[in-house]
Protein backbone atom coordinates (compact mmCIF):
# COMPACT_ATOMS: atom_id res chain seq x y z
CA UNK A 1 260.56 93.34 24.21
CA UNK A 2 258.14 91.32 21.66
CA UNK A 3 255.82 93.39 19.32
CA UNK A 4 252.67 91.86 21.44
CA UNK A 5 253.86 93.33 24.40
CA UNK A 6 254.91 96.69 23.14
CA UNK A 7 251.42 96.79 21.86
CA UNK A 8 249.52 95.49 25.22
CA UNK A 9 252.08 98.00 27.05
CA UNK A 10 250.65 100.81 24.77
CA UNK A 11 247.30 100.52 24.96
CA UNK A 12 247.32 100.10 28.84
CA UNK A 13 249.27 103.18 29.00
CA UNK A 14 246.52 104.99 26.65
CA UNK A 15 243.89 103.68 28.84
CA UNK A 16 245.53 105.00 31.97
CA UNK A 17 246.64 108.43 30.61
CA UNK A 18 243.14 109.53 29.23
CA UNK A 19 241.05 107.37 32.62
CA UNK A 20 243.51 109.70 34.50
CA UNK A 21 242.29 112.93 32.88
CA UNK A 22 239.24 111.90 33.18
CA UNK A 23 239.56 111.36 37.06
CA UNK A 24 241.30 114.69 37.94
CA UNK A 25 238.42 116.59 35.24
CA UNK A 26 235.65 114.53 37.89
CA UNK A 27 237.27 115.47 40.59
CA UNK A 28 237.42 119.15 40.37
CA UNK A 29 234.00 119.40 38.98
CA UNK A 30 232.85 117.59 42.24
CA UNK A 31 234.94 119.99 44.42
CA UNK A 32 234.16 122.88 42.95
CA UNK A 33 230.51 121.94 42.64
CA UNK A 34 230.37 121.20 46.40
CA UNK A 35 231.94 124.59 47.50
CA UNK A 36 229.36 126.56 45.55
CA UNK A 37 226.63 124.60 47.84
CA UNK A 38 228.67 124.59 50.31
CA UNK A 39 228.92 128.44 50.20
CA UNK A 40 224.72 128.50 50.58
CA UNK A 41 225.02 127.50 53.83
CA UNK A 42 225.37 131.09 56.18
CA UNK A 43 224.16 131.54 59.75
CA UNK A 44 221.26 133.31 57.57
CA UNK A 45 220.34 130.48 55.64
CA UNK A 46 219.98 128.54 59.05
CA UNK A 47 216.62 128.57 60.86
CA UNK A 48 216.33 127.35 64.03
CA UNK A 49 212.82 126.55 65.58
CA UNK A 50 212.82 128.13 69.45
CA UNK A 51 212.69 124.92 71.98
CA UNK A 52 210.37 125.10 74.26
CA UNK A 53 211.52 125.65 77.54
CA UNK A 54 214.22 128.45 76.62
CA UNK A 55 213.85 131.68 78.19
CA UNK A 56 215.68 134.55 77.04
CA UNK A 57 217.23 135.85 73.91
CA UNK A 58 220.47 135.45 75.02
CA UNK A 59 219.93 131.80 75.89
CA UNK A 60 218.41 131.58 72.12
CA UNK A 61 221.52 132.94 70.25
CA UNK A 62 223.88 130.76 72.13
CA UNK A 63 222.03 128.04 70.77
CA UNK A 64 221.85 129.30 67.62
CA UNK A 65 225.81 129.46 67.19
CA UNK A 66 226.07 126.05 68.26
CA UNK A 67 223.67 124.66 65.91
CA UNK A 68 225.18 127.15 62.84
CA UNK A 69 228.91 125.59 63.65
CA UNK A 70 227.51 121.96 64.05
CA UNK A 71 226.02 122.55 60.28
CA UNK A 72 229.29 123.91 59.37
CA UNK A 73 231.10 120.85 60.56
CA UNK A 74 228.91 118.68 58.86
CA UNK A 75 229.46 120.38 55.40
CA UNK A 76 233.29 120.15 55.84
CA UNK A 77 233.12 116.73 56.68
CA UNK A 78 230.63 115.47 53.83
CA UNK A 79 232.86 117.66 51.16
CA UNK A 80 236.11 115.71 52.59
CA UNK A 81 233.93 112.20 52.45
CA UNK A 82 232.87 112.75 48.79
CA UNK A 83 236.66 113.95 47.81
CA UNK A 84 237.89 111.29 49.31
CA UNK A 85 235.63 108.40 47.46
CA UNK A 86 236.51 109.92 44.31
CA UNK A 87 240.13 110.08 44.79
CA UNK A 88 240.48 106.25 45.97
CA UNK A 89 237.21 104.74 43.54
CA UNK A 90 238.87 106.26 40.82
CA UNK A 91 242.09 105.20 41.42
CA UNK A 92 241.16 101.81 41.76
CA UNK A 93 238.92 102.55 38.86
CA UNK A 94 242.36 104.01 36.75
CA UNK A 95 244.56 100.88 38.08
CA UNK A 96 241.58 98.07 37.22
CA UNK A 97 240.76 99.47 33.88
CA UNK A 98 244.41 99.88 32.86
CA UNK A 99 244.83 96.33 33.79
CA UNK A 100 242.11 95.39 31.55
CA UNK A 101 243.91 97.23 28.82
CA UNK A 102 246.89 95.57 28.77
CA UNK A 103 244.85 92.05 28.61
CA UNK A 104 242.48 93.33 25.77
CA UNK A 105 245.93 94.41 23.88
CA UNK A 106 247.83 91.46 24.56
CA UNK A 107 244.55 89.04 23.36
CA UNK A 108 244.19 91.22 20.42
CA UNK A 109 248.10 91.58 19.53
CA UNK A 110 247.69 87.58 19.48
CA UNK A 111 245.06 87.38 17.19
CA UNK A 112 246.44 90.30 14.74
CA UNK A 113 249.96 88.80 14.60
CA UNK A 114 248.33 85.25 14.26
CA UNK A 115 248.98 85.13 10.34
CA UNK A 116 252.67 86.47 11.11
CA UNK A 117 253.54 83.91 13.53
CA UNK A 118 251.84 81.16 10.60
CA UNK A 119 254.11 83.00 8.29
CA UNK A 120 257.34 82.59 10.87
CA UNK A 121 257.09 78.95 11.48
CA UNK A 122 256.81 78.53 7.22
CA UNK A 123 259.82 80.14 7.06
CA UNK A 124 261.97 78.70 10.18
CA UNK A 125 260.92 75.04 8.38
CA UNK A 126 262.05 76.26 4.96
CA UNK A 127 265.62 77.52 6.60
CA UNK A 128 265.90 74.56 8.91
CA UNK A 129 265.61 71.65 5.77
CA UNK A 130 267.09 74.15 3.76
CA UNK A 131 264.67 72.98 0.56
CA UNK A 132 264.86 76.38 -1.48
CA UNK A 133 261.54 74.65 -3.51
CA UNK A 134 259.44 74.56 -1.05
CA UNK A 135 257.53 78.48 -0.53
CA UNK A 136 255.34 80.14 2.07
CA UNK A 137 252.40 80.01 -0.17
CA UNK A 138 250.28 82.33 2.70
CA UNK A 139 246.71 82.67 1.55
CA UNK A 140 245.41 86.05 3.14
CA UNK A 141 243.53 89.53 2.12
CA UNK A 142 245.62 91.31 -0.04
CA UNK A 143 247.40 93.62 3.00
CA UNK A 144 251.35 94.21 3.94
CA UNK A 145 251.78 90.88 4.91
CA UNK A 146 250.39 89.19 1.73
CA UNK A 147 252.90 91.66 0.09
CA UNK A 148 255.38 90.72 2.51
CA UNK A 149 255.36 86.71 1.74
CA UNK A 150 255.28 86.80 -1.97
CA UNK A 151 258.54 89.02 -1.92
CA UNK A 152 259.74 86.24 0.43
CA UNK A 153 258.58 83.60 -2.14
CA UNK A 154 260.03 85.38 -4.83
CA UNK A 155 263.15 85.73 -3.61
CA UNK A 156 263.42 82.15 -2.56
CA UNK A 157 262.24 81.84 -6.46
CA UNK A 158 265.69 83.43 -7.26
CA UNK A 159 268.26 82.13 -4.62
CA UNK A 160 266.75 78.70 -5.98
CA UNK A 161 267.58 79.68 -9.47
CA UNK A 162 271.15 80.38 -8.28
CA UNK A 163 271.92 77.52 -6.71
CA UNK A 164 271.02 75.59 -9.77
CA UNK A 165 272.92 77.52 -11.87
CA UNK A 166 276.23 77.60 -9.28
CA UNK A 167 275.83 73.72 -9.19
CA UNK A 168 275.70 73.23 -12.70
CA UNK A 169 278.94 75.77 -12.67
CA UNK A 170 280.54 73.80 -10.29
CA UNK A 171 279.99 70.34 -12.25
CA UNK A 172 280.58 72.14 -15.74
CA UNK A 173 284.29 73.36 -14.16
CA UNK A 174 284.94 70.34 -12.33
CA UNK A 175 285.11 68.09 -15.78
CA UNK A 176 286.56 70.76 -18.18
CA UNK A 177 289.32 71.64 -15.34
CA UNK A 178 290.18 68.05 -14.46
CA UNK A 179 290.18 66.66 -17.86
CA UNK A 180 293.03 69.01 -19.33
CA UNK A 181 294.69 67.76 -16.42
CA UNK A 182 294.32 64.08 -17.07
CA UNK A 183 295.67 64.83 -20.20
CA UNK A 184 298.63 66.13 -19.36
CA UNK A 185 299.56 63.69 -16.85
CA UNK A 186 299.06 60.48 -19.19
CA UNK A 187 300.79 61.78 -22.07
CA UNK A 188 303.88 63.16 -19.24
CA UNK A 189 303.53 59.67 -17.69
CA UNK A 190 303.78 57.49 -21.19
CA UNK A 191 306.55 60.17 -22.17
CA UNK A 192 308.91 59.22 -19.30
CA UNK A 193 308.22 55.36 -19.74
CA UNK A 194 309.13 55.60 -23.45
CA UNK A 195 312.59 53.54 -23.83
CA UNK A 196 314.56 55.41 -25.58
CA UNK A 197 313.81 58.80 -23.26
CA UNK A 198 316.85 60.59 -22.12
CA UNK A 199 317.39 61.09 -18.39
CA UNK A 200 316.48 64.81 -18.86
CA UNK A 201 313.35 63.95 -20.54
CA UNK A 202 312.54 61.89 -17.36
CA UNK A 203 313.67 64.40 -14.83
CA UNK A 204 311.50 66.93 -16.84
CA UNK A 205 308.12 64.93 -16.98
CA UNK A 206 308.60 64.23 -12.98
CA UNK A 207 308.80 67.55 -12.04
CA UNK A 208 305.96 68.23 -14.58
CA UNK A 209 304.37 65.37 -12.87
CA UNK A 210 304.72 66.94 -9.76
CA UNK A 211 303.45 70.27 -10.55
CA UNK A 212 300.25 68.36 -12.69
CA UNK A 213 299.41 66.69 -9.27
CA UNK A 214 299.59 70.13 -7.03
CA UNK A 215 297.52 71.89 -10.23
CA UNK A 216 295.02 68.68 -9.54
CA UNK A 217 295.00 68.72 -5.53
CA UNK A 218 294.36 73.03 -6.25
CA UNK A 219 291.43 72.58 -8.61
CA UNK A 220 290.07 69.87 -6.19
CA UNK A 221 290.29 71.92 -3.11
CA UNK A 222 288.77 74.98 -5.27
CA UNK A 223 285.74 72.91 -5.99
CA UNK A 224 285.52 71.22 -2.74
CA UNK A 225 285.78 74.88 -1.14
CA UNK A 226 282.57 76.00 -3.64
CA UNK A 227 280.37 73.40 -3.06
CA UNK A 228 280.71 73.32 0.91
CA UNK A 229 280.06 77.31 0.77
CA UNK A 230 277.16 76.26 -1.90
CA UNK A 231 275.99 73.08 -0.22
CA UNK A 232 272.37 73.08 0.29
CA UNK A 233 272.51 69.71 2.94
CA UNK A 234 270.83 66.50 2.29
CA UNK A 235 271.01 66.00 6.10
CA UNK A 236 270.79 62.14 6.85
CA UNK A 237 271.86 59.85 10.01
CA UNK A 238 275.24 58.76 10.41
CA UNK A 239 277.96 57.41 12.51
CA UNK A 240 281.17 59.61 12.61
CA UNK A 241 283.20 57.01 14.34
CA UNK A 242 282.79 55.03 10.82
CA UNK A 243 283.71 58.08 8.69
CA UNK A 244 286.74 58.47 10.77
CA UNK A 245 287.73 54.91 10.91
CA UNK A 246 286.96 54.42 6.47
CA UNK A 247 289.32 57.96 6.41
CA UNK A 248 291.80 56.59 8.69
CA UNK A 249 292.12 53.18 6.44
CA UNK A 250 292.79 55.17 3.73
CA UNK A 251 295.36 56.87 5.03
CA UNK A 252 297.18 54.04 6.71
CA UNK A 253 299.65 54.21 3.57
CA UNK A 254 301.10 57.17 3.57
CA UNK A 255 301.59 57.52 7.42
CA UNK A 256 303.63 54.38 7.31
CA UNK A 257 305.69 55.73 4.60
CA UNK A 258 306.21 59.07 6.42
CA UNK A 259 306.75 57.04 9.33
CA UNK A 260 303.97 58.45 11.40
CA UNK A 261 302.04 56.46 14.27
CA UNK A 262 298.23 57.06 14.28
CA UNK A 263 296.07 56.10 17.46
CA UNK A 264 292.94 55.85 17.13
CA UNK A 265 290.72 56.57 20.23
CA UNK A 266 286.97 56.28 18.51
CA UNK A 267 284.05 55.66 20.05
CA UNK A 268 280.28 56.41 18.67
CA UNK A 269 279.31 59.88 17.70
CA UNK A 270 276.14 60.08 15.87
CA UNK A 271 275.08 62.85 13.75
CA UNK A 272 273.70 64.08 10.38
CA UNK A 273 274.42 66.12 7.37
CA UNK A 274 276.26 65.14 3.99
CA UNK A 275 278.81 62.43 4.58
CA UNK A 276 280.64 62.70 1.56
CA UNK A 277 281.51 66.47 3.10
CA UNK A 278 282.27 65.25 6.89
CA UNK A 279 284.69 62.29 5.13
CA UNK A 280 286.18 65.27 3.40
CA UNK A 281 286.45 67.37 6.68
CA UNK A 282 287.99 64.65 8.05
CA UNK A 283 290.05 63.46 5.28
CA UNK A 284 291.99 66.93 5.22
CA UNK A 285 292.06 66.84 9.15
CA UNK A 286 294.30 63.50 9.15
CA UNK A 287 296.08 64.55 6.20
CA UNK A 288 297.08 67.81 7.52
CA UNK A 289 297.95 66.01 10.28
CA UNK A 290 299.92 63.44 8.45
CA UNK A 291 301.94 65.95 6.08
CA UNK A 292 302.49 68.68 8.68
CA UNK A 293 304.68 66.52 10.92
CA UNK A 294 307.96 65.36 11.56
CA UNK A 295 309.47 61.43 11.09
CA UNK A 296 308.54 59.01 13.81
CA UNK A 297 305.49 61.36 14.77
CA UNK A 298 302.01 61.06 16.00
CA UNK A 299 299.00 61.50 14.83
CA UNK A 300 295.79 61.03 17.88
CA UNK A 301 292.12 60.87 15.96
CA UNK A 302 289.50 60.92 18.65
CA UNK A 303 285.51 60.70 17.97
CA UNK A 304 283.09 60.85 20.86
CA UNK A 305 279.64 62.26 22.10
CA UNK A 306 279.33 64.72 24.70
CA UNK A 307 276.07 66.19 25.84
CA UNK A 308 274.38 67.43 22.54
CA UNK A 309 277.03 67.27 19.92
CA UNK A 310 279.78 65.36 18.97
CA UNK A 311 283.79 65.97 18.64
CA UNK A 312 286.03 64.70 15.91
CA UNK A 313 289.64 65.64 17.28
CA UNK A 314 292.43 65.26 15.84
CA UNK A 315 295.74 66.04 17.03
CA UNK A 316 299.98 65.84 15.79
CA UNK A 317 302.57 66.53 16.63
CA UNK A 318 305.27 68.75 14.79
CA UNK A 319 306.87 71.86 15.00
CA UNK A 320 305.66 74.54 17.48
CA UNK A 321 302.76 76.70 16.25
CA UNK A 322 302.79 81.01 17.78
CA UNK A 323 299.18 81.15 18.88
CA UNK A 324 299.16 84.18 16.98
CA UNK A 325 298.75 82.27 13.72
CA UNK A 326 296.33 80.06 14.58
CA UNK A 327 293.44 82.15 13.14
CA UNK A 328 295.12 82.36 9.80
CA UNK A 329 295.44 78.85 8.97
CA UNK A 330 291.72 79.03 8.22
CA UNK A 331 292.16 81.58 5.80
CA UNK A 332 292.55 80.35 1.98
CA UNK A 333 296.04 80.02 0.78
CA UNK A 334 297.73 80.59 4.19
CA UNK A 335 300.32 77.71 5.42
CA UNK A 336 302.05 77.77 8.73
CA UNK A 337 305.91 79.11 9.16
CA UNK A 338 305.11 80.37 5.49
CA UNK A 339 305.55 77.30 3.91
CA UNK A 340 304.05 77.90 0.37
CA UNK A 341 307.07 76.24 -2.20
CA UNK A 342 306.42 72.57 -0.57
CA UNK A 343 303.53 71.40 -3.11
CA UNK A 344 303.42 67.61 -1.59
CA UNK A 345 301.89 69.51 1.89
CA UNK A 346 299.21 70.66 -0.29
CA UNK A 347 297.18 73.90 -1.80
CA UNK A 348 296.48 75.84 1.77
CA UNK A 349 293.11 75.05 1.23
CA UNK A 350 292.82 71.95 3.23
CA UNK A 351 291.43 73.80 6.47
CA UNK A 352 289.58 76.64 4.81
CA UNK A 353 287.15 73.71 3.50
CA UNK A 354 287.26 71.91 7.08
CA UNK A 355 285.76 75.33 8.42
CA UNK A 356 283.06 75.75 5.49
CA UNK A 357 281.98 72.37 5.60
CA UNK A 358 281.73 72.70 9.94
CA UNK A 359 279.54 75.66 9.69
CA UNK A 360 277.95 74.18 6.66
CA UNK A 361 276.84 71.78 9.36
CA UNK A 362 276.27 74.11 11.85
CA UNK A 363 278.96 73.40 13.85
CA UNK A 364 282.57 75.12 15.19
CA UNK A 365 285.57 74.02 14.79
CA UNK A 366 288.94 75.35 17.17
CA UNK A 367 292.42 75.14 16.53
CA UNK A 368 295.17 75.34 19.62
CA UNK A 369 298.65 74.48 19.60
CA UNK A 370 300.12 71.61 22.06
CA UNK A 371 302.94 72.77 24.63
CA UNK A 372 304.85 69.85 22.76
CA UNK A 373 304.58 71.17 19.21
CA UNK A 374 301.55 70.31 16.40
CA UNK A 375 298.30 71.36 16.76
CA UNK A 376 295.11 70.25 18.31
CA UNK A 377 292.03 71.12 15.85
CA UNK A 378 288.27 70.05 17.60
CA UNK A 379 285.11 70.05 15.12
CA UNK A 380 282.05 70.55 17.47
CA UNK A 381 278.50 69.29 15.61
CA UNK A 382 275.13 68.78 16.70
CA UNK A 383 274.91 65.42 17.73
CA UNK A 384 271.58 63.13 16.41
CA UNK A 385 269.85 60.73 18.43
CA UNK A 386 270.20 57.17 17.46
């Protein structure tokens, strides 16, 4: 129940509790005042003229009882008249007036909660284009809601202020984390191509090499995972059928070397958001796919539109999934059939960032494993006309 209609609700119901008192304190002061005049009327209040023509006293009181009860009857019936009236005019009275108390309250609700409602949509545009810079700015009389909007505005002040500063972070950590790492791997890599290294010197600076690269694919997935819970969304037009097919180029190498088939059943899906994200989403969707599967497998990347949003789904197949983990392979970290020691399958973040960067977009994405082993993962977002 709104606030305007709790508020048109209570003043009808004021209206008809006090026009009700009201009505039962008229009616007994009209029934009480009628039988104290009512009680002035006795057979010796009553004259009655002789009519000519009567003879006899007894004929005369005979009359006179008839014309005392008539005058009796006619009291009783104008006291139950009047009662009456009041009852059902002040009923209707009650009902109409009460009626006109809940349309009063509901125009004037309207007009008080105006300059809420102006505050509302301000804040429903700020949330929907996400643009921490812009601010209410609600010019009013200094009263609760004035109050109310600049601690809105000043806390949009702040979250702004954080975001800046958590980008900044982000950036700052991105170079000093990946350089080290760069490093390392060039002077590893020119160590093992020196000619007169040893074979242990080479076995060493691959498997140093190897654990450089998972250190690399961690800090990336780290990053990616801050900035799609950070993201504030640039949200522009695009085609997810062409993400999907510029991700699905790319990864055309390593599914032939792993030997895996990929079929491709695209077909237009427009929508909007950050596309460097969604090609990310999807990137560690066919990846995933790719690395989680067995030789001579298949990969099945679908994109399509359906009503108002569109479906990336990709599905493999592999070995069989319990559906009792599929909720945890969204979680940070967490590989299937505990597979943590196989670094070339990744850091275990590859889905946590598919489901940040989804809702980032305010979409859904579901998991569900195939009867034939693999999984079946379907990202739902809202779809945007062309």
């Amino acid at each position: 129940m709104s606030i305007r209609l709790r508020f048109a609700l209570a003043c009808a119901g004021v209206f008809f509790v006090l026009a009700a008192l009201v009505l039962v304190g008229i009616y007994v002061v009209v029934r009480q005042s009628l039988e104290y005049r009512a009680g002035l009327l006795t057979p010796s209040s009553i004259t009655v003229n002789r009519p000519w023509g009567v003879n006899g006293f007894g004929r005369f009181d005979d009359y006179y009882e008839v014309a005392r009860l008539r005058a009796m009857q006619v009291r009783e019936v104008y006291q139950a008249d009047t009662l009456s009236n009041v009852r059902t005019v002040g009923a209707l009275a009650v009902l109409g007036g009460t009626a006109a108390a809940f349309g009063i309250g509901w125009r004037a609700a309207g007009w008080v909660l105006r300059p809420l409602s102006n505050v509302t949509s301000s804040a429903r545009r700020i949330a929907q284009h996400q643009d921490l810079s812009e601010r209410i700015g609600y010019e009013g009389p200094r009263d609760e809601l004035k109050e109310l909007t600049e601690i809105y505005d000043t806390m949009l002040g702040r979250l702004a202020r954080s975001f800046d500063g958590q980008r900044r972070f982000v950036a700052n950590a991105s170079h000093e984390l990946r350089t080290p790492l760069t490093i390392n791997r060039t002077l590893v890599d020119v160590a093992v191509r020196r000619p007169d290294a040893t074979e242990d010197v080479r076995r060493l600076g691959e498997s140093l090499l190897l654990v450089n690269a998972r250190h690399e694919r961690l800090i990336d997935g780290l990053l990616a995972l801050t900035e799609g819970e950070q993201a504030v969304l640039d949200r522009r037009p695009f085609d997810l059928q062409d993400v999907a097919e510029h991700v699905l180029d790319q990864a055309a190498g390593e599914a032939a070397e792993r030997e895996v088939a990929i079929h491709r059943l695209l077909d237009p899906a427009p929508t909007a958001g950050e596309a460097v994200l969604v090609e990310r989403l999807v990137q560690n969707l066919v990846e995933n796919a790719i690395r989680h599967n067995h030789p001579k497998g298949e990969v099945w990347v679908t994109t399509r539109r359906r009503g108002g949003i569109v479906e990336l789904v990709v599905a493999n197949s592999g070995l069989q999934v319990a559906p009792y983990e599929i909720e945890t392979i969204f979680e940070p970290f967490r590989r299937l059939h505990g597979d943590r020691l196989r670094s070339d399958r990744g850091s275990g973040l590859g889905l946590s960032i598919v489901r940040v960067i989804t809702e980032a977009h305010g979409g859904t994405v579901i998991a569900s494993p195939r009867e034939e082993g693999g999984l079946t993962i379907t990202v739902e977002l809202p779809s945007q006309e062309p």
